[in-house]
Protein backbone atom coordinates (compact mmCIF):
# COMPACT_ATOMS: atom_id res chain seq x y z
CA UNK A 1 -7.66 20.83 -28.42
CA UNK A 2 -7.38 24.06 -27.37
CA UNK A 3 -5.32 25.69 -24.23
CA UNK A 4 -8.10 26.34 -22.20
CA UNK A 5 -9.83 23.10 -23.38
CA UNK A 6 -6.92 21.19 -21.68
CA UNK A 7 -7.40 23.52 -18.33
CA UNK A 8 -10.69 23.45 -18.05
CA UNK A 9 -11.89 19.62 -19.60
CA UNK A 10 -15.56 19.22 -20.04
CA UNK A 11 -17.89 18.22 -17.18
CA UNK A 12 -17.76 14.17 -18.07
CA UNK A 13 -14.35 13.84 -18.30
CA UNK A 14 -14.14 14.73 -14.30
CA UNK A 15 -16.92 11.55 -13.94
CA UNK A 16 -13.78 9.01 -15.24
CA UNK A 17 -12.03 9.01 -11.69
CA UNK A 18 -14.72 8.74 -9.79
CA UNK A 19 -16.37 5.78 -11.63
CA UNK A 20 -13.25 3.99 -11.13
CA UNK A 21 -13.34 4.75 -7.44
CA UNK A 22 -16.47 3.47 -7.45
CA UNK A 23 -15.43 0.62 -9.03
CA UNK A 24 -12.77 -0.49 -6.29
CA UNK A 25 -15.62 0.72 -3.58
CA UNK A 26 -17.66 -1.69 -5.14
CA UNK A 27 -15.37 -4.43 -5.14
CA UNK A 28 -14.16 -4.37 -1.75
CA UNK A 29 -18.41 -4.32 -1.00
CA UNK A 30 -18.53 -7.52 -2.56
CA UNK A 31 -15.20 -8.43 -1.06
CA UNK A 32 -16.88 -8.45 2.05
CA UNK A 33 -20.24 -10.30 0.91
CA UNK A 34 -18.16 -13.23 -0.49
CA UNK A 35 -15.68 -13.17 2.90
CA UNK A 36 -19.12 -13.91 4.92
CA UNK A 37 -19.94 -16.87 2.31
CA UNK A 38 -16.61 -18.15 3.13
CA UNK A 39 -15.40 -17.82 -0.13
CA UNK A 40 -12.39 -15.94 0.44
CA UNK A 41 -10.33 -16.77 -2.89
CA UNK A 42 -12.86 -14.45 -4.22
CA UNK A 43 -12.53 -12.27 -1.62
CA UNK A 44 -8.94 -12.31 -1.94
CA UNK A 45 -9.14 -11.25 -5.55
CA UNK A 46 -11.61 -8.62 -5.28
CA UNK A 47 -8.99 -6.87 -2.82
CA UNK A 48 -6.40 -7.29 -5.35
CA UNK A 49 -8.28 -6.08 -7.75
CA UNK A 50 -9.58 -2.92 -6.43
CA UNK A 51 -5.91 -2.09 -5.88
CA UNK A 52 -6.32 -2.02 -9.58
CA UNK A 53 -8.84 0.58 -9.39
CA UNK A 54 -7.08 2.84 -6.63
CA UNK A 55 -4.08 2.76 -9.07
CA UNK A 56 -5.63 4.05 -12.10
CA UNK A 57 -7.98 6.33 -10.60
CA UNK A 58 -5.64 8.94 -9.53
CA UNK A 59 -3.38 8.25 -12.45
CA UNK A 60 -6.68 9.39 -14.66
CA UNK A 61 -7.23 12.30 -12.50
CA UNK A 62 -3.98 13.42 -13.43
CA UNK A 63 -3.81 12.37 -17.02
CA UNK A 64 -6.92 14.31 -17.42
CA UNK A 65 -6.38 17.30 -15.30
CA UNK A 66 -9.43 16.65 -13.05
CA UNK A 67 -7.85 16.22 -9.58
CA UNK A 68 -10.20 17.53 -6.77
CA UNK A 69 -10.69 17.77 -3.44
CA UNK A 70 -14.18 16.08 -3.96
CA UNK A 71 -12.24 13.09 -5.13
CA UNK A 72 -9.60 13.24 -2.57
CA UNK A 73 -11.99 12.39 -0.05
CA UNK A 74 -14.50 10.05 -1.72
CA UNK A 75 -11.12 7.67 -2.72
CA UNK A 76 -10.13 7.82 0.87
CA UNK A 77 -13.85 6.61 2.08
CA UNK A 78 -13.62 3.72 -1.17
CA UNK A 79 -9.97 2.69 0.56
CA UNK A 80 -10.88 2.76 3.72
CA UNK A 81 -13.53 0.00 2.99
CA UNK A 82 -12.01 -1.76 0.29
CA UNK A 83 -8.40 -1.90 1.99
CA UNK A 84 -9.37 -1.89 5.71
CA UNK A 85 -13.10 -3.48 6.43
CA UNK A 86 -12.82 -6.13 3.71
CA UNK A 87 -9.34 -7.37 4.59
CA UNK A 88 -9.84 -7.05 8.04
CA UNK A 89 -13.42 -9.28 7.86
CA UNK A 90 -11.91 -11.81 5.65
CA UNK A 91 -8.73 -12.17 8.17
CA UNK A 92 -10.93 -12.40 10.96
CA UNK A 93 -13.60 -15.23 9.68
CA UNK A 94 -10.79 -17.45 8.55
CA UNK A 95 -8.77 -17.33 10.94
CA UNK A 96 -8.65 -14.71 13.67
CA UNK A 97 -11.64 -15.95 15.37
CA UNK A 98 -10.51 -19.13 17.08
CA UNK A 99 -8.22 -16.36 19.12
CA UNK A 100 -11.66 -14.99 20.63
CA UNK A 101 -11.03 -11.26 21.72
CA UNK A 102 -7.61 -11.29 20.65
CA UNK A 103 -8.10 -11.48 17.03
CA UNK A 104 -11.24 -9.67 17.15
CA UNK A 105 -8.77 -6.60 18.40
CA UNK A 106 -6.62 -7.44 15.95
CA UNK A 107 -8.93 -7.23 12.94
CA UNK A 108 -10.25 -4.09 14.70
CA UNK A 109 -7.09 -2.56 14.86
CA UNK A 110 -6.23 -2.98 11.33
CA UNK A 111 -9.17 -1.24 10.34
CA UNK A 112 -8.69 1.76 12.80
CA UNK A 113 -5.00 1.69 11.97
CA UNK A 114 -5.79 1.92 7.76
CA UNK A 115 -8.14 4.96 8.84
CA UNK A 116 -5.24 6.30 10.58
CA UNK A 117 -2.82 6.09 8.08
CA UNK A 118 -5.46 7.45 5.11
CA UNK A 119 -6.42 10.66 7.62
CA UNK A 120 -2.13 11.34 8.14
CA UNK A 121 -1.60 10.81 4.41
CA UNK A 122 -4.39 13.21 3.17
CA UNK A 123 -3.26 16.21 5.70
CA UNK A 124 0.63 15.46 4.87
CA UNK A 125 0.39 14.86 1.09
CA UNK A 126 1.48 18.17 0.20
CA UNK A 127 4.33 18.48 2.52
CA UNK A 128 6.81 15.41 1.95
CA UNK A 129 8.90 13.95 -1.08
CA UNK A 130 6.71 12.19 -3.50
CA UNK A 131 9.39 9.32 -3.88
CA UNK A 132 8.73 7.52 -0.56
CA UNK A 133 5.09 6.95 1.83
CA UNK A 134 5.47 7.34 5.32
CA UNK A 135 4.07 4.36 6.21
CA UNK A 136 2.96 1.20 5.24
CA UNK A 137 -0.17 2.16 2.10
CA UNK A 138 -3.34 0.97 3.30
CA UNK A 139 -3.52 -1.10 -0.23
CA UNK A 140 -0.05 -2.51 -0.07
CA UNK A 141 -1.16 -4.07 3.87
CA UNK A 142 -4.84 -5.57 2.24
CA UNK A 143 -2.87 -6.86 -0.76
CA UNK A 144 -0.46 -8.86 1.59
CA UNK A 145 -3.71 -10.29 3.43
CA UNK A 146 -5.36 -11.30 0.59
CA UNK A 147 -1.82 -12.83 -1.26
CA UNK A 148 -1.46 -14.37 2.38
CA UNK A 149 -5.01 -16.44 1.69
CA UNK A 150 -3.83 -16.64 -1.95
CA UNK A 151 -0.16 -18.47 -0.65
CA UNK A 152 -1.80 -20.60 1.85
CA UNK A 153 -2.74 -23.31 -0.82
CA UNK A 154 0.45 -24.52 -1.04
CA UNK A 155 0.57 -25.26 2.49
CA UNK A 156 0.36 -28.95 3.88
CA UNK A 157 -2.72 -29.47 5.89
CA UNK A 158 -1.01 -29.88 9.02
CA UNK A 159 0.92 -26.98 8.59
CA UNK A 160 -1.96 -24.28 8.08
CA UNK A 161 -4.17 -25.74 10.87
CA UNK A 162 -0.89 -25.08 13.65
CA UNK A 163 1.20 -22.35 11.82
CA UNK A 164 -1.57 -20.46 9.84
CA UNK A 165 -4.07 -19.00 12.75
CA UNK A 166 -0.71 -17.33 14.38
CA UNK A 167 0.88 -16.28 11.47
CA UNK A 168 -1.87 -14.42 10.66
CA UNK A 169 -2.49 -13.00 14.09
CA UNK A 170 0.92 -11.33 14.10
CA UNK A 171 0.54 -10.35 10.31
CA UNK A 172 -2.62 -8.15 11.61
CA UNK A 173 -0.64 -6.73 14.40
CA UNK A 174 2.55 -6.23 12.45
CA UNK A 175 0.49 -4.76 9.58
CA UNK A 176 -1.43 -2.12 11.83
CA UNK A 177 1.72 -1.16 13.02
CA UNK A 178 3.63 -0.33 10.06
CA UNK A 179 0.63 1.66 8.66
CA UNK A 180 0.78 4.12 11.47
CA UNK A 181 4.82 3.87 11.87
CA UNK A 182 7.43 6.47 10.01
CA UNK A 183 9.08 3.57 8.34
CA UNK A 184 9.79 4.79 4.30
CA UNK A 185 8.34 3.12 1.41
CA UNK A 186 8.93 3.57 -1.97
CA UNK A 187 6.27 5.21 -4.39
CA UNK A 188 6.57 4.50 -7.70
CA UNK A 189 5.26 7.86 -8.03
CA UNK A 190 8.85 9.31 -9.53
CA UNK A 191 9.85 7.57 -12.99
CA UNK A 192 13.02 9.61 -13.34
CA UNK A 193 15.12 6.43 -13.11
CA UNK A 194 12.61 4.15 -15.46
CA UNK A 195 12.52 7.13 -18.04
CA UNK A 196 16.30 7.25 -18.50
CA UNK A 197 16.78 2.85 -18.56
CA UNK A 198 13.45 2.64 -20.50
CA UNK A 199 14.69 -0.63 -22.16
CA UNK A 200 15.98 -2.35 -19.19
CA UNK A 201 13.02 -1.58 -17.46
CA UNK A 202 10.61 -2.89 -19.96
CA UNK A 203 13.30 -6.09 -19.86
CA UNK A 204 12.48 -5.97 -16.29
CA UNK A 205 8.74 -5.52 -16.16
CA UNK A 206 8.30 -8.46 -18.73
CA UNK A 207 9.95 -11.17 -16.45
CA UNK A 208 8.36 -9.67 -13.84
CA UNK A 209 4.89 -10.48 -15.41
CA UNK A 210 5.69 -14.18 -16.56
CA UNK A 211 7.49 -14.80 -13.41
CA UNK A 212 3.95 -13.62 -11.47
CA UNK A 213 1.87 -15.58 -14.31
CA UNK A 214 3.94 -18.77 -13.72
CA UNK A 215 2.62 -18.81 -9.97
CA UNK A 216 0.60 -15.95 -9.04
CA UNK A 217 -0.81 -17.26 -5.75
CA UNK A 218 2.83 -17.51 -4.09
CA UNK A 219 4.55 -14.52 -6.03
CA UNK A 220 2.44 -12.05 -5.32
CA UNK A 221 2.68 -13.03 -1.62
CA UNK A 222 6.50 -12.76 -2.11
CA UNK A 223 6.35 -9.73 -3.74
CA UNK A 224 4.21 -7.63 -0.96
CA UNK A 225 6.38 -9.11 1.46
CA UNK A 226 9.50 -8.46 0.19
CA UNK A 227 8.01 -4.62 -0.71
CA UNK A 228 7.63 -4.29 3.04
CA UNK A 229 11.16 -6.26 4.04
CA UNK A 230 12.89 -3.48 1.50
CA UNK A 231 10.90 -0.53 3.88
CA UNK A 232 11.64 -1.71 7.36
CA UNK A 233 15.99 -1.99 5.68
CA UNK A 234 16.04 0.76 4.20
CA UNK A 235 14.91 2.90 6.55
CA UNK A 236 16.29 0.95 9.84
CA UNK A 237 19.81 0.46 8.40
CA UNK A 238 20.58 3.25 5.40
CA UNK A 239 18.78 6.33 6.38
CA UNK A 240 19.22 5.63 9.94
CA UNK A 241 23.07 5.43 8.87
CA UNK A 242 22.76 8.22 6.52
CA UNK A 243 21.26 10.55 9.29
CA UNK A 244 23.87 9.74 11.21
CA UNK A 245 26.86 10.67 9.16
CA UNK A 246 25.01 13.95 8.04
CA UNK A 247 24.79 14.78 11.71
CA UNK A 248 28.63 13.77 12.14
CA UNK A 249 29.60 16.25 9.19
CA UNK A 250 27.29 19.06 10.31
CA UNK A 251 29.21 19.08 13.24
CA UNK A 252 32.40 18.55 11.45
CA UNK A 253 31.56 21.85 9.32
CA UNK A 254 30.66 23.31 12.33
CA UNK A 255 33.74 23.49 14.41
CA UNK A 256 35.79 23.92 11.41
CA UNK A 257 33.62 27.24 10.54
CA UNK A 258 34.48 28.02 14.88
CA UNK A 259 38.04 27.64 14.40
CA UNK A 260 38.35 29.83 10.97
CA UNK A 261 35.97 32.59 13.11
CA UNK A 262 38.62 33.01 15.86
CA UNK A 263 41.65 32.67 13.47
């Protein structure tokens, strides 16, 4: 392949990320048709699995050298129903409706919330580190809805008909709020670290994998939760602490460069 081959790839290649948009667009679609059937394992899954499809898409675009503005905007239309309408239906016919108003606000909000967060994150893109998202990811929010569903098997009857409906009210709430917050989460976009301890990572990834086979219904509930526990610390208790001992040594510099200007 030649050098202007690889900057200017032929006109199919730029179809790849877009079919696999379509893809996840498609799955939260039917997301939503199984969530009125009431089958919302399926439902769950299909959310899960479109996360899939958000994931690779833009990794293709960049693989391939097809990124666009075009695509930009359809992926944010495909997330916006995959990762807010679907979640926020299934949340809201199992279990948000026996609050009345209240959880219909509640679904409502996630959705509004998730368009919120997309709109910020497609105007801002360009300007902040690639390392961290300012806010909660719409997908990382519908993943912990659907793991939620996914998790609630291995609750005792008794427990999911008192604990469940209110646990899941202030899941939607919390959710909508962390989407549109300034809390830090990480990327996975920089693989600086997993590039230099290749090995240990691949050590890593494996038990990862058979730990989330073993049980997959209550690990990947786990997992999304303790992704957003590791946000709300590490931005509440080290960069908050970090900020302020980088404002206590700016002014420590400060009035040491004062005194050395009037010596």
């Amino acid at each position: 392949m030649t050098a202007d081959e690889k900057r200017n790839p032929r006109k199919g290649i730029y179809v790849l990320p877009n079919i696999l948009t379509t893809a996840s667009l498609f799955l939260g679609f039917m997301g939503i048709m199984w969530a009125i059937e009431g089958d919302y394992t399926a439902t769950s899954w299909a959310i899960l699995g479109s996360c899939i499809f958000d994931g690779l898409d833009g990794k293709v675009a960049r693989m391939t050298n097809t990124t666009s503005e075009f695509g930009v905007q359809l992926d944010s239309l495909a997330d916006l129903v995959a990762f807010g309408v679907t979640p926020a239906v299934m949340v809201y016919l199992w279990q948000l409706s026996e609050f009345g108003r209240l959880g219909l606000m509640a679904s409502f909000l996630f959705i509004a919330c998730g368009a919120l967060r997309l709109a910020r994150f497609n105007v801002t893109t360009a300007k902040i580190s690639k390392k961290f998202f300012i806010g909660l990811p719409i997908p990382a929010a519908a993943c912990t809805l659907a793991s939620t569903y996914l998790a609630s098997t291995y609750l005792s009857p008794a427990l999911a008909q008192t604990v469940l409906p209110t646990l899941c009210l202030v899941l939607a709430y919390l959710l909508s709020f962390l989407m549109v917050s300034t809390i830090r989460f990480f990327s996975f976009k920089e693989f600086g670290y997993f590039r230099a301890h290749s090995f240990s990572t691949m050590v890593v990834a494996i038990l990862v994998f058979v730990l989330v086979a073993s049980r997959p219904r209550l690990l990947l509930f786990a997992f999304f939760m303790g992704y957003i526990g590791w946000g709300i610390s590490y931005t509440l208790f080290y960069l908050a602490r970090r900020g302020s001992r980088l404002t206590v040594e700016k002014h420590h510099d400060k009035s040491h460069e004062d005194q050395s200007s009037e010596e």
